[in-house]
PDB file of N, CA and C in Angstrom:
ATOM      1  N   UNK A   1       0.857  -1.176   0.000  1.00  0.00           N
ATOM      2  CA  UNK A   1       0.000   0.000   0.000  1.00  0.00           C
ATOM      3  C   UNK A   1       0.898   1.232   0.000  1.00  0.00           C
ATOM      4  N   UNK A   2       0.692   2.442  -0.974  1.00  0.00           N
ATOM      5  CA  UNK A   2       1.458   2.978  -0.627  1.00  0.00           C
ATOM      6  C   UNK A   2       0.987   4.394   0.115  1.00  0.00           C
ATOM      7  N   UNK A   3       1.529   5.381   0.265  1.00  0.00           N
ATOM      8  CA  UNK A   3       1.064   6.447   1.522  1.00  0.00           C
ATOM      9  C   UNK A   3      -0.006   6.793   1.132  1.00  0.00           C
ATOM     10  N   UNK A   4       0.028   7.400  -0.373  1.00  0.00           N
ATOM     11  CA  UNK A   4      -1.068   8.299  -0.639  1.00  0.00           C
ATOM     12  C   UNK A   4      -2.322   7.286  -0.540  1.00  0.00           C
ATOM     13  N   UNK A   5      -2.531   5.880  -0.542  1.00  0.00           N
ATOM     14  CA  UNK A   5      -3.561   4.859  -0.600  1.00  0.00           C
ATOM     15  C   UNK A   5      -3.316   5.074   1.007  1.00  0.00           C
ATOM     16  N   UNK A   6      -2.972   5.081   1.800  1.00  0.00           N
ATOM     17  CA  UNK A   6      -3.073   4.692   3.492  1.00  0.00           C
ATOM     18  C   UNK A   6      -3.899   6.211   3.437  1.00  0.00           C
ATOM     19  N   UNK A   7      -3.073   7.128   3.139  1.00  0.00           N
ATOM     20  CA  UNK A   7      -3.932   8.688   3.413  1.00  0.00           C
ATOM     21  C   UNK A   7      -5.303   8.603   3.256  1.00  0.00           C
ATOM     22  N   UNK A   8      -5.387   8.557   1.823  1.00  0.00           N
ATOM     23  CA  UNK A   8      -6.734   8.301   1.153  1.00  0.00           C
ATOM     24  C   UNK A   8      -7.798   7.318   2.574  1.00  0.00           C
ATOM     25  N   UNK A   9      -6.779   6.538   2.493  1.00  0.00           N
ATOM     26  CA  UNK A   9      -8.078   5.422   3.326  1.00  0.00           C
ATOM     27  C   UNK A   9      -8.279   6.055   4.913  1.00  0.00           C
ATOM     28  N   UNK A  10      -7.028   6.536   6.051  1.00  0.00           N
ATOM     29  CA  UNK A  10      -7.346   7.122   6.875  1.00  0.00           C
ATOM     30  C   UNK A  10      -8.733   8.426   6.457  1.00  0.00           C
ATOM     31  N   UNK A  11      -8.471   9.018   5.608  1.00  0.00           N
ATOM     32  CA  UNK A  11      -9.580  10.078   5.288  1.00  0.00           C
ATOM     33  C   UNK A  11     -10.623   9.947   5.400  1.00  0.00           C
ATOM     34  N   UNK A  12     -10.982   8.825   3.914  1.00  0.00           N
ATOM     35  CA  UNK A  12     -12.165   8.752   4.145  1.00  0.00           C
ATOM     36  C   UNK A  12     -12.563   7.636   5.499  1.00  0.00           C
ATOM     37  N   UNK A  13     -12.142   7.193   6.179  1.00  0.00           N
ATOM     38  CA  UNK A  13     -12.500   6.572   7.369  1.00  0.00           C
ATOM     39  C   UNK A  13     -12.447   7.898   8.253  1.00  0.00           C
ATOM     40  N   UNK A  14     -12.345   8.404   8.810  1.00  0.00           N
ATOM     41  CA  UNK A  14     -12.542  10.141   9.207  1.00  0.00           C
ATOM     42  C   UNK A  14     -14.037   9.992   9.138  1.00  0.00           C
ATOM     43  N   UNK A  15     -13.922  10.581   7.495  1.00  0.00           N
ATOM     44  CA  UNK A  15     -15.375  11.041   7.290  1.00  0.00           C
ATOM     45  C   UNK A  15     -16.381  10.061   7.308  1.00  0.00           C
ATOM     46  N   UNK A  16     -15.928   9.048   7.376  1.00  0.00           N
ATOM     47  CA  UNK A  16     -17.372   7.791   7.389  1.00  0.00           C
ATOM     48  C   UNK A  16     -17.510   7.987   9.145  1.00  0.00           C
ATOM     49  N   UNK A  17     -16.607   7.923   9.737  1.00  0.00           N
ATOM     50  CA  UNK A  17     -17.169   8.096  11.125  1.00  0.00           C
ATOM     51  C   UNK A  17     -17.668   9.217  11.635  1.00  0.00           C
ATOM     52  N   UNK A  18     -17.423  10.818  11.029  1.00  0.00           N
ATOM     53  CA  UNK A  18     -18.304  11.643  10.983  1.00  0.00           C
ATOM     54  C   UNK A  18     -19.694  11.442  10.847  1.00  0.00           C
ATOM     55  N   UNK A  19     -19.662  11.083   9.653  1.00  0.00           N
ATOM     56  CA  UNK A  19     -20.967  11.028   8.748  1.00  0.00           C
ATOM     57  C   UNK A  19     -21.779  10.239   9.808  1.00  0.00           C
ATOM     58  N   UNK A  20     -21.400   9.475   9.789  1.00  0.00           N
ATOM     59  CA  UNK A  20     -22.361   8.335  11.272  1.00  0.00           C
ATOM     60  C   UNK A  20     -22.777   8.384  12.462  1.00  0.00           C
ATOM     61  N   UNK A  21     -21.744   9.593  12.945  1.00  0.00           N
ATOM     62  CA  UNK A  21     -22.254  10.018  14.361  1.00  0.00           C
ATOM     63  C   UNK A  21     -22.871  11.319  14.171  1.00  0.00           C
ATOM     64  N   UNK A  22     -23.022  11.571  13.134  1.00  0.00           N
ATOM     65  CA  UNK A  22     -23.675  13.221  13.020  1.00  0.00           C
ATOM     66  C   UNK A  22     -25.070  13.122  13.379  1.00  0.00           C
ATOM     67  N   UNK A  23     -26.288  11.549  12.948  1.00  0.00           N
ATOM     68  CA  UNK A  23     -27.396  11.803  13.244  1.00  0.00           C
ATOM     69  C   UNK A  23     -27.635  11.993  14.819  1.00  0.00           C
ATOM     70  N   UNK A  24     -27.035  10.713  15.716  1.00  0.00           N
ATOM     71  CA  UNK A  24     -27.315  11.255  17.068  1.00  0.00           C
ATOM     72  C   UNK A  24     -26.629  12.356  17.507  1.00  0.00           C
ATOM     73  N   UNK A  25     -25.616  13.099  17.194  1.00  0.00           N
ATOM     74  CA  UNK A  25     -25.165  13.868  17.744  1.00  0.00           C
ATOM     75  C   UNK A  25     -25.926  15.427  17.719  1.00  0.00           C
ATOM     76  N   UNK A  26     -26.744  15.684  16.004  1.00  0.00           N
ATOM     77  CA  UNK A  26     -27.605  16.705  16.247  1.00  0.00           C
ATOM     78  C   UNK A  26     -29.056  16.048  16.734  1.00  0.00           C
ATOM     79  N   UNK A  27     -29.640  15.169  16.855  1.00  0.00           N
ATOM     80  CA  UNK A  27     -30.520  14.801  17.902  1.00  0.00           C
ATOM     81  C   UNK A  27     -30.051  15.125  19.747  1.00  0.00           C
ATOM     82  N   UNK A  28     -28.843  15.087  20.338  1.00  0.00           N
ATOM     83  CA  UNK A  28     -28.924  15.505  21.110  1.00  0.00           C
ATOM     84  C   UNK A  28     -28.890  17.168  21.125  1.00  0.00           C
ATOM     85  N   UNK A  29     -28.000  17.225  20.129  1.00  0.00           N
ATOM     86  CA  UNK A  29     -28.100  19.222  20.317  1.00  0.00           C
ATOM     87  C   UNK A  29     -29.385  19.541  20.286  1.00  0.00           C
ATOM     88  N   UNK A  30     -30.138  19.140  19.551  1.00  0.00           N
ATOM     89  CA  UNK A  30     -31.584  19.386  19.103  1.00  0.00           C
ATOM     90  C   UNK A  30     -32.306  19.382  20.636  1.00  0.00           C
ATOM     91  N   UNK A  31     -32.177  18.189  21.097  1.00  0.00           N
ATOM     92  CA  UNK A  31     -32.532  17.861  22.495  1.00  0.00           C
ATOM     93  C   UNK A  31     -32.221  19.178  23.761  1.00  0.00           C
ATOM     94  N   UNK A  32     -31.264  19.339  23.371  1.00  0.00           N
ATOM     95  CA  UNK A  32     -30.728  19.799  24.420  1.00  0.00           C
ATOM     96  C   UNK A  32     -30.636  21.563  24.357  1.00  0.00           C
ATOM     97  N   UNK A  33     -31.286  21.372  23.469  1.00  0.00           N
ATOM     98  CA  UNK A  33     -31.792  23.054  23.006  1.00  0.00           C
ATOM     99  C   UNK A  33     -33.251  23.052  23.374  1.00  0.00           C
ATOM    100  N   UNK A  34     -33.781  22.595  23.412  1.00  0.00           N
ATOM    101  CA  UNK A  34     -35.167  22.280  23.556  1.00  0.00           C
ATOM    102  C   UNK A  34     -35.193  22.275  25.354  1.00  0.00           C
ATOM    103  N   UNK A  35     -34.501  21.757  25.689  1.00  0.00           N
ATOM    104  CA  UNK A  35     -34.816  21.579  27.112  1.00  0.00           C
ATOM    105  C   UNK A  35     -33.825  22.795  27.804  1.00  0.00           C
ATOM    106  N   UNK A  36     -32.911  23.579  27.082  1.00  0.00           N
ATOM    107  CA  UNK A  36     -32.453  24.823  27.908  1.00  0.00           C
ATOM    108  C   UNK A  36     -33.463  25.331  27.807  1.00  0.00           C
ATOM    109  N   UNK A  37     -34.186  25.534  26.584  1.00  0.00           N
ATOM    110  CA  UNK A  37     -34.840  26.739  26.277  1.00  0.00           C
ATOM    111  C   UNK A  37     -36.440  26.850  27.527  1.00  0.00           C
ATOM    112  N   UNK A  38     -36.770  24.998  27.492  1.00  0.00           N
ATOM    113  CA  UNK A  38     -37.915  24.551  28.840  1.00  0.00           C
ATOM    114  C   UNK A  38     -37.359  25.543  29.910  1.00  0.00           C
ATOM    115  N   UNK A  39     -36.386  24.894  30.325  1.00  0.00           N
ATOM    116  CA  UNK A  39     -35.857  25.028  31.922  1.00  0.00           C
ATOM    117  C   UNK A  39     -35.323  26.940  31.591  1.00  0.00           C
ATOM    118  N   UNK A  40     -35.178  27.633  30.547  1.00  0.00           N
ATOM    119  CA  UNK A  40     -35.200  28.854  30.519  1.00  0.00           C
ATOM    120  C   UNK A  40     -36.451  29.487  31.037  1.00  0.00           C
ATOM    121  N   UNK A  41     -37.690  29.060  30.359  1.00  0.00           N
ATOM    122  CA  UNK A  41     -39.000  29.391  30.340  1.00  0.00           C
ATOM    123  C   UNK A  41     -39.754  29.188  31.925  1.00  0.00           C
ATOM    124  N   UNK A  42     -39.227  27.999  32.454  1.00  0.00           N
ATOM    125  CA  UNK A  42     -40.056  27.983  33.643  1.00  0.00           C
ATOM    126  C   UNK A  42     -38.862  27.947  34.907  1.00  0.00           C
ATOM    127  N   UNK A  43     -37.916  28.378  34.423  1.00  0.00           N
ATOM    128  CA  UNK A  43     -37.002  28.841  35.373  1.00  0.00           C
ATOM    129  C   UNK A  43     -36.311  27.570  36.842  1.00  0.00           C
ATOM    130  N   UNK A  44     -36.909  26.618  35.522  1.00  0.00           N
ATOM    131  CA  UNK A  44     -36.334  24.947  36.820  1.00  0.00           C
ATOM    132  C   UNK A  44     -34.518  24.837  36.382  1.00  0.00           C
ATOM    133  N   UNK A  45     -33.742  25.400  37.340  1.00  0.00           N
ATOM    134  CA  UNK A  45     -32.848  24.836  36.874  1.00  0.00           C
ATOM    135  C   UNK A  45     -32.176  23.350  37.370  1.00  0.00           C
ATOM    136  N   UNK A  46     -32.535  22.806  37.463  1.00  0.00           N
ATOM    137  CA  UNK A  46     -32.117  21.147  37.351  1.00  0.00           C
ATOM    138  C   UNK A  46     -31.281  20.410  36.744  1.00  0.00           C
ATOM    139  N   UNK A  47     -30.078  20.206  37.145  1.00  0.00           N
ATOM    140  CA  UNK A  47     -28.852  19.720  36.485  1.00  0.00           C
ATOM    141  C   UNK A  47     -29.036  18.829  35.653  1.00  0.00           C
ATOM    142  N   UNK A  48     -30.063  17.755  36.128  1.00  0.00           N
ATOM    143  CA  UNK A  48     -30.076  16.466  35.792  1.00  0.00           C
ATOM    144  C   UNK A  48     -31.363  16.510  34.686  1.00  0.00           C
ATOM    145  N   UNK A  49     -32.102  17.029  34.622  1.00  0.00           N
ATOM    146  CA  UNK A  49     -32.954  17.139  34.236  1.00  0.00           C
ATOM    147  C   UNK A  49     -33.088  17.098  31.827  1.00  0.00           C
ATOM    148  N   UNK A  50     -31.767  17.543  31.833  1.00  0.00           N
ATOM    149  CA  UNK A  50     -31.493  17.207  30.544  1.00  0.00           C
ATOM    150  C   UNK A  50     -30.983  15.871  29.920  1.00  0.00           C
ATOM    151  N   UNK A  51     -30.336  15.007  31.163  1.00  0.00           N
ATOM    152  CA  UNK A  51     -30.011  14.193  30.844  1.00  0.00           C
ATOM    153  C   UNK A  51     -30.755  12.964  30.403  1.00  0.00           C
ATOM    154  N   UNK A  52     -32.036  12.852  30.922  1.00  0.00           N
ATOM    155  CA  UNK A  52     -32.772  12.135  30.672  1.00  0.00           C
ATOM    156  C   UNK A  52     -33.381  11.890  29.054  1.00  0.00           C
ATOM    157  N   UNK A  53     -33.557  13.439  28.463  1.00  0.00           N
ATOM    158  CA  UNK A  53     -34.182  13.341  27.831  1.00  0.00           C
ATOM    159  C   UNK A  53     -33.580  12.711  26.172  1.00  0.00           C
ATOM    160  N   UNK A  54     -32.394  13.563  26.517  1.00  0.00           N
ATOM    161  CA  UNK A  54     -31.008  13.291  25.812  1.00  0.00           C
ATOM    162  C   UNK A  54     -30.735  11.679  25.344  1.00  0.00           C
ATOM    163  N   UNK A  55     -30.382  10.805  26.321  1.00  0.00           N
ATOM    164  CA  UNK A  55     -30.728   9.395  26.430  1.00  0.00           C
ATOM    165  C   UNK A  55     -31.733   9.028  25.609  1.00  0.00           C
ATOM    166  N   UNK A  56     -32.901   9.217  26.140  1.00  0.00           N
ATOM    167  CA  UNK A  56     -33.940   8.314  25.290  1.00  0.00           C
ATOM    168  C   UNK A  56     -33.915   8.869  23.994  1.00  0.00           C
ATOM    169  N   UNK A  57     -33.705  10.091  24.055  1.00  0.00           N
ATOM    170  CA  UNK A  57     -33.527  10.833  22.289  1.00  0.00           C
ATOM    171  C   UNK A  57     -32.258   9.915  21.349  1.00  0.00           C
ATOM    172  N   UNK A  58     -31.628  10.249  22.300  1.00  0.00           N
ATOM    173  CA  UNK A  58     -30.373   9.221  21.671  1.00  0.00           C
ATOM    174  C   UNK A  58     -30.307   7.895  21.209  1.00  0.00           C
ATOM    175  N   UNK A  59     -30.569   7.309  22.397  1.00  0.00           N
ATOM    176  CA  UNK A  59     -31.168   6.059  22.156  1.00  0.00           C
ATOM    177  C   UNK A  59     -32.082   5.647  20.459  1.00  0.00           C
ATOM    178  N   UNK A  60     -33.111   6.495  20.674  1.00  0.00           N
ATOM    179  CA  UNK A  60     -34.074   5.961  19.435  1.00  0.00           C
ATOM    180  C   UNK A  60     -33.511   6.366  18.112  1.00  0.00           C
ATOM    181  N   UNK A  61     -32.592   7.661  17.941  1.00  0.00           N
ATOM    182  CA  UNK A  61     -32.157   7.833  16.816  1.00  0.00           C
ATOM    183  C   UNK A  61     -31.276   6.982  16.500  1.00  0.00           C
ATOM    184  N   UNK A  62     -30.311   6.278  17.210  1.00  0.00           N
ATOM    185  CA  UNK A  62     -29.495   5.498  16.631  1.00  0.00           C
ATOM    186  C   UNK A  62     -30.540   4.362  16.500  1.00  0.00           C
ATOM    187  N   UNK A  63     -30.967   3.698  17.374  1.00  0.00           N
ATOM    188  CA  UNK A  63     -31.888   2.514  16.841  1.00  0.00           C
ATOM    189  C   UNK A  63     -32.201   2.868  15.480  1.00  0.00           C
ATOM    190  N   UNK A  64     -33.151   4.338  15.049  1.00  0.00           N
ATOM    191  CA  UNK A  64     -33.677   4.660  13.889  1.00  0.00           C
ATOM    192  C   UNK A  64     -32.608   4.637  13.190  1.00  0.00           C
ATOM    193  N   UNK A  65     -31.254   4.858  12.603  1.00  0.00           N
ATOM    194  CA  UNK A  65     -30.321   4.827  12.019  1.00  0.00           C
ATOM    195  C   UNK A  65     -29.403   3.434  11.991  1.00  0.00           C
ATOM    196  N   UNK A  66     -29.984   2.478  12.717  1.00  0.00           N
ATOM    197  CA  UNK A  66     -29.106   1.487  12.309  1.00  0.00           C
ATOM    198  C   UNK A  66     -28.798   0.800  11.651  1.00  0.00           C
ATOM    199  N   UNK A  67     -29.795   0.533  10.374  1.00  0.00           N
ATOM    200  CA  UNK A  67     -30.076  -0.132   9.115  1.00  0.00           C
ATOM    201  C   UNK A  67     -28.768   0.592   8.259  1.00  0.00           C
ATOM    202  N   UNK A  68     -28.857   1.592   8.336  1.00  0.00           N
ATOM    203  CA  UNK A  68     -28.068   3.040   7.534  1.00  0.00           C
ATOM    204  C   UNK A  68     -26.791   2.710   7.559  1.00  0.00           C
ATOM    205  N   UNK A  69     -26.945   2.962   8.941  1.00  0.00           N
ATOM    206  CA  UNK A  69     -25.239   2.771   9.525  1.00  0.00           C
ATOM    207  C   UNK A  69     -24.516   1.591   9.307  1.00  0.00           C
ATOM    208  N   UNK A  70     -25.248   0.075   9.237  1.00  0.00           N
ATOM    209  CA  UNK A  70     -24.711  -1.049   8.945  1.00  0.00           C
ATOM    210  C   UNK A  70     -24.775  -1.059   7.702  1.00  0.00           C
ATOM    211  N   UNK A  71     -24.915  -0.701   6.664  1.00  0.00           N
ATOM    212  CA  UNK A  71     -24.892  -0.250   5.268  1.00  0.00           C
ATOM    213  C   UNK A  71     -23.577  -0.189   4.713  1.00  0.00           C
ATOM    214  N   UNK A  72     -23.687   1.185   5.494  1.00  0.00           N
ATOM    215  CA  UNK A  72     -22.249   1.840   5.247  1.00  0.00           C
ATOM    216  C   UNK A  72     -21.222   1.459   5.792  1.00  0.00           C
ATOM    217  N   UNK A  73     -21.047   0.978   6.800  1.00  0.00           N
ATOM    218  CA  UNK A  73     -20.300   0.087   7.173  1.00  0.00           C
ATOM    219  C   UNK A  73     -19.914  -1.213   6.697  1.00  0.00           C
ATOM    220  N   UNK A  74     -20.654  -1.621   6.026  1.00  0.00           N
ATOM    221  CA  UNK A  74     -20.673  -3.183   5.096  1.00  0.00           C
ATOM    222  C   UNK A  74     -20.083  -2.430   4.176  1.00  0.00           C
ATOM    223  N   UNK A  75     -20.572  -1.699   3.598  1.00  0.00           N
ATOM    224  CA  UNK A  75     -19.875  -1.207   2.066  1.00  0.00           C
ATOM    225  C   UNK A  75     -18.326  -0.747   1.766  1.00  0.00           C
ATOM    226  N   UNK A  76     -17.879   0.250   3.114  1.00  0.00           N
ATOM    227  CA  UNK A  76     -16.805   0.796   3.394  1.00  0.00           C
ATOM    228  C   UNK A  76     -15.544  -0.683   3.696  1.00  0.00           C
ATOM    229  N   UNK A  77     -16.566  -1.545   4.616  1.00  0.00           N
ATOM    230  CA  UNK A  77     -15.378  -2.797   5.006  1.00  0.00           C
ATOM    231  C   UNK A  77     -15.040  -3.597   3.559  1.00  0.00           C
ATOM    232  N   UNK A  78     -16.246  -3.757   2.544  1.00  0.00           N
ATOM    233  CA  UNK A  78     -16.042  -4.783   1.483  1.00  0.00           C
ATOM    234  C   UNK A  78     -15.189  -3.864   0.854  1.00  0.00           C
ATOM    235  N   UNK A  79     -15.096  -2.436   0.397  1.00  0.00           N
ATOM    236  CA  UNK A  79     -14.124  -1.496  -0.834  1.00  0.00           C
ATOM    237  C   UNK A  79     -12.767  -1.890   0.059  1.00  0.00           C
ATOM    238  N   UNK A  80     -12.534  -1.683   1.673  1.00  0.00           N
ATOM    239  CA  UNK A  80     -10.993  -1.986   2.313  1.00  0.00           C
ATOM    240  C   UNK A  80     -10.466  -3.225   1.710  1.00  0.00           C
ATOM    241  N   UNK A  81     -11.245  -4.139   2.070  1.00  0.00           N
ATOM    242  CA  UNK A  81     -10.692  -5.652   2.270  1.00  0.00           C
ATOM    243  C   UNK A  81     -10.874  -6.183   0.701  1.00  0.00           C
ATOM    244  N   UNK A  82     -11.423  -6.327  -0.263  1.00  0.00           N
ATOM    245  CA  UNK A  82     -11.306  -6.633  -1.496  1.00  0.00           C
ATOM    246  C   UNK A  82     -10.387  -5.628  -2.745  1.00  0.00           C
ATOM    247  N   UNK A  83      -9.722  -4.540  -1.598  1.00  0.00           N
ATOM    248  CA  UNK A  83      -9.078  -4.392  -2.764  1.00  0.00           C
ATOM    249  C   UNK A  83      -9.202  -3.294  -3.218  1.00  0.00           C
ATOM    250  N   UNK A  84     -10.201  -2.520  -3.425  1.00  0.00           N
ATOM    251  CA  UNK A  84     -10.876  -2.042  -4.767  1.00  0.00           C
ATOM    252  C   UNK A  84     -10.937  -0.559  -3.916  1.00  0.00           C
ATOM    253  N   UNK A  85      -9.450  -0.212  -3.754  1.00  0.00           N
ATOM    254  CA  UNK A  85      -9.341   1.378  -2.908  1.00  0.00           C
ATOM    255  C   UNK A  85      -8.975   2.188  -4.165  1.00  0.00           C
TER     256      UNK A  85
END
C-alpha cells in the first residue's frame, strides 16, 4: 500500500465516522436546546434534568439509524478488504 492509498483510506474513514455520528449527535443538540430553552421558560434549573431526555432521544435515533449505519459500514469494510481502494 502505498502512503497516498493509506492517506486516502485514513480520510475517508474520518469522514465515514463523521458522517455516522452526526445523526445522534444533532438529535442531542436538538434535544438539548429544547430543554435549555424549557428550563429557561419555567425557570427549573435542574442539572439532571437534561439528561434524561437526551438518552432516550439518543437512544431511538441510533436505533432509527441502524439499518443506515450497517450499510455503510458493510460497504466501506467490502471497498478496504477486497481491494478495490
Amino acid at each position: 500500500m502505498e502512503v497516498d492509498q493509506a492517506v486516502a483510506l485514513v480520510r475517508e474513514s474520518l469522514m465515514l465516522m463523521l458522517v455516522l455520528s452526526g445523526p445522534v449527535l444533532v438529535a442531542a443538540l436538538a434535544i438539548g436546546l429544547v430543554v435549555s430553552i424549557f428550563q429557561a421558560v419555567t425557570q427549573i434549573q435542574e442539572q439532571t434534568l437534561s439528561f434524561v431526555p437526551k438518552i432516550v432521544g439518543m437512544g431511538i435515533v441510533a436505533i432509527l439509524v441502524t439499518p443506515w449505519v450497517a450499510e455503510m459500514l458493510l460497504d466501506f469494510s467490502e471497498r478496504v478488504f477486497s481491494g478495490k481502494w
